[in-house]
Each structure stands twice: as C-alpha cells, then as structure tokens.
C-alpha atoms as a PDB file:
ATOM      1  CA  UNK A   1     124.129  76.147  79.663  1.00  0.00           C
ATOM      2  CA  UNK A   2     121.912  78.311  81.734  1.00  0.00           C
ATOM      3  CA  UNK A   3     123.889  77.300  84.927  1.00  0.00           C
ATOM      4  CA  UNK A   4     127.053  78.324  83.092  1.00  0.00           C
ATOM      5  CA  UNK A   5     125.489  81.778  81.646  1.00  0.00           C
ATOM      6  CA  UNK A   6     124.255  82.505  85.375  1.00  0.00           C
ATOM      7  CA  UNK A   7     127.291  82.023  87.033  1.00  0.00           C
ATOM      8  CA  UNK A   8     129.651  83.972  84.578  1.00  0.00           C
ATOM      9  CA  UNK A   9     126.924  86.969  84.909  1.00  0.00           C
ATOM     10  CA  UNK A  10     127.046  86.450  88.839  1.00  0.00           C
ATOM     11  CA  UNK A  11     131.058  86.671  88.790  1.00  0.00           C
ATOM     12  CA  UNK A  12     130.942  89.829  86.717  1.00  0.00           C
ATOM     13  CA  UNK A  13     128.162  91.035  88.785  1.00  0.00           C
ATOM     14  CA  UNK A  14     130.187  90.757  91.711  1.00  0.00           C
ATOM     15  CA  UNK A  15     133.738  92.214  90.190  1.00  0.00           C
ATOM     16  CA  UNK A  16     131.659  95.263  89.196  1.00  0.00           C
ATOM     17  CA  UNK A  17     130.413  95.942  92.611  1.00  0.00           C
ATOM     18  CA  UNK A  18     134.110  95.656  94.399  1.00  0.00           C
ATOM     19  CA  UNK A  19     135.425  98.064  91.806  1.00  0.00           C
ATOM     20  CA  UNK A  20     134.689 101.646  93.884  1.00  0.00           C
ATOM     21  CA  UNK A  21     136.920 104.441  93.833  1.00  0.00           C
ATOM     22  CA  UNK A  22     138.375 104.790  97.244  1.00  0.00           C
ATOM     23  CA  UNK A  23     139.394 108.597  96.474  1.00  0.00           C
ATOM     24  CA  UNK A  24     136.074 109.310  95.580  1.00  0.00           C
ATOM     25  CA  UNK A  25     134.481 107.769  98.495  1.00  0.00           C
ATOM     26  CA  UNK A  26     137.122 109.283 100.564  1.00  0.00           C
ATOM     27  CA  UNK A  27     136.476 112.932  98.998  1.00  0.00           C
ATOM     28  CA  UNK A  28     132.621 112.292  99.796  1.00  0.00           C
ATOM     29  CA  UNK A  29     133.134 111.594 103.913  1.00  0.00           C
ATOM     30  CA  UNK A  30     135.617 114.299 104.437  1.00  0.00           C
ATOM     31  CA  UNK A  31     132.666 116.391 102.872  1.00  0.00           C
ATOM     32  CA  UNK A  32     130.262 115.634 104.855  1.00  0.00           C
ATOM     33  CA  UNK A  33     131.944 115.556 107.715  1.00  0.00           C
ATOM     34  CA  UNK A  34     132.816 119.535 106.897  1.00  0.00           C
ATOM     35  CA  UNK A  35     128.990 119.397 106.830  1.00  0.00           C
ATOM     36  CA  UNK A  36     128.612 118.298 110.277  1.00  0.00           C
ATOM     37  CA  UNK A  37     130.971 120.297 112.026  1.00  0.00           C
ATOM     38  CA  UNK A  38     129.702 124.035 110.084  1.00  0.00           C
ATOM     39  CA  UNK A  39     126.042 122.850 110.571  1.00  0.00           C
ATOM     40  CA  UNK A  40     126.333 121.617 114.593  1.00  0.00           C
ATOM     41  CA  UNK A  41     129.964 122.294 115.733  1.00  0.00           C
ATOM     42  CA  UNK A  42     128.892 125.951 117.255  1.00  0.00           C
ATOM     43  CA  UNK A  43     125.788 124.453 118.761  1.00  0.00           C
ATOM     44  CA  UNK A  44     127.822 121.824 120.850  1.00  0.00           C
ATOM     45  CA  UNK A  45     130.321 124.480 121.672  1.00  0.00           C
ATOM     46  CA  UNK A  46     127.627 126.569 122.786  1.00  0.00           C
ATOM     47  CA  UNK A  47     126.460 122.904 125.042  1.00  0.00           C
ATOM     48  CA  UNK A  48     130.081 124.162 126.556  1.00  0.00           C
ATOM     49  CA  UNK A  49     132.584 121.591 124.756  1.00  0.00           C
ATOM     50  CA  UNK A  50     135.516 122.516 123.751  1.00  0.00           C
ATOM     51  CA  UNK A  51     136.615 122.480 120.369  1.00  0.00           C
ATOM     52  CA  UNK A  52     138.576 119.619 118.608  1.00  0.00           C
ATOM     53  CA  UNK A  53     138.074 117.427 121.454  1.00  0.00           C
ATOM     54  CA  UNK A  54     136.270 114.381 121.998  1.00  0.00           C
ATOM     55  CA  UNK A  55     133.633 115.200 123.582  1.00  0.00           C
ATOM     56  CA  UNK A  56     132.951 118.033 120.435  1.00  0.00           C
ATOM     57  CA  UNK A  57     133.469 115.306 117.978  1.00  0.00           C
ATOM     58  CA  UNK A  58     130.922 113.184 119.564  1.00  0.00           C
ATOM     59  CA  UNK A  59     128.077 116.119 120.077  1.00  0.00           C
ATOM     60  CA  UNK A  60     128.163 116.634 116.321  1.00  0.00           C
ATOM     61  CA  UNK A  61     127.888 113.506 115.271  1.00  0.00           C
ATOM     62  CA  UNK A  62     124.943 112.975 117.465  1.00  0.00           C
ATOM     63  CA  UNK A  63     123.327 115.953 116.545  1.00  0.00           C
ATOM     64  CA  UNK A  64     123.739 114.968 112.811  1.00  0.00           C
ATOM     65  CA  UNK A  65     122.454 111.829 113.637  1.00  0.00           C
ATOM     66  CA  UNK A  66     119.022 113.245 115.187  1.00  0.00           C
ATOM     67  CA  UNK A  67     118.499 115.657 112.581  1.00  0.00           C
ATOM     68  CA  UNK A  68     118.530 112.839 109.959  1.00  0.00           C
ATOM     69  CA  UNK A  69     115.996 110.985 112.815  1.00  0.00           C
ATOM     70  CA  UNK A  70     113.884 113.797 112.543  1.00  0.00           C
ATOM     71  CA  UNK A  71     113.741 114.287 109.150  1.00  0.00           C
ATOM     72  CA  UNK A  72     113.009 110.413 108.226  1.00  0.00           C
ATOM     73  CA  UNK A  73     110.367 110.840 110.727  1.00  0.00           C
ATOM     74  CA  UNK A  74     108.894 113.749 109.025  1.00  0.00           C
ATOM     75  CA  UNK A  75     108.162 111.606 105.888  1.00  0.00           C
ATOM     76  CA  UNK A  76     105.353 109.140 107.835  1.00  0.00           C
ATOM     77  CA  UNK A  77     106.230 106.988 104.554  1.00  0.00           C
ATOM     78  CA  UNK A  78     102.295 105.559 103.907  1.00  0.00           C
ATOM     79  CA  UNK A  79     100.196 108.440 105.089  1.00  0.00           C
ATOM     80  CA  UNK A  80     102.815 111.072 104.220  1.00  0.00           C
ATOM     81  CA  UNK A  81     101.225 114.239 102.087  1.00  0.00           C
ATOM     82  CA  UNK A  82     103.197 116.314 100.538  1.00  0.00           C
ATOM     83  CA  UNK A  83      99.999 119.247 100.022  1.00  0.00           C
ATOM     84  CA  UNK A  84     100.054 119.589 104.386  1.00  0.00           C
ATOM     85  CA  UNK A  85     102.441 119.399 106.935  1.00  0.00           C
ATOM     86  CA  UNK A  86     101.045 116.649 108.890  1.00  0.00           C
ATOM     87  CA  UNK A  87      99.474 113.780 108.461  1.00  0.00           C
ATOM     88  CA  UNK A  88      95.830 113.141 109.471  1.00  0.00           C
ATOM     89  CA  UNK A  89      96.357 110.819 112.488  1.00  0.00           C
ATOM     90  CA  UNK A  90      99.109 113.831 113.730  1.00  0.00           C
ATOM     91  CA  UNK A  91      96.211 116.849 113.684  1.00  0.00           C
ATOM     92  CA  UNK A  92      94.813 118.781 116.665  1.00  0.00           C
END
C-alpha cells in the first residue's frame, strides 16, 4: 500500500515538474539577455569589438559572467556580515 501510494505521488511528482511554459521561459532569456548587452555591450565595444559580431557576443557574456563571480564572492557565505563590508579575515 505504501509502495503503491509512493510511486503514484513520485509519477505525479515528476509530470508536474516537466510541465514548464516554454513561452515563459523563452520571454525570461531574451530578457536577460537585453540585460547583458545594455549593461556590458558598450564596455566590450569600447575593448574595440565590433558590434553584433562574435567576438561582441562573447565579451558580454563573459563580462556577465564575472560580475555574477564577483558578486557570489562578495557574500563569503559563513562569515558574511551584512552591518560591514568585509569580513574579518578580509581587513587591513
């Protein structure tokens, strides 16, 4: 019985999860990716590439991908603070 209850709750589990909304999901990268290229596109033209090439395309996604870097690395998770800016072990 338990087997049976487990089973049927794992099957709906796993229906639920493969029910996204493609559109949705679709809506939320072209977003983002609007993000990138306002945010870093004119500092990798200013890095002298050209636009809509590439080489552009590339720069901004590796600039969007050290700014998240930088700002997971900001939180220090354990001996993060939020009352100073660094933590302890950081300090000069």
């Amino acid at each position: 019985m338990i087997t049976r209850l487990i089973s049927i709750f794992s099957l709906i589990t796993l229906l639920g999860g493969c029910a996204s909304d493609p559109l949705a999901e679709q809506k939320q990268a072209i977003k983002l990716m609007e993000y990138k290229i306002q945010v870093h596109g004119p500092a990798c033209e200013k890095l002298g590439f050209e636009k809509d090439t590439n080489g552009w395309r590339e720069c901004i996604q590796k600039e969007y991908e050290q700014a998240v870097i930088r700002q997971q690395y900001r939180q220090n998770y354990p001996y993060w603070n939020p009352y100073y800016d660094r933590p302890y072990y950081y300090r000069r």
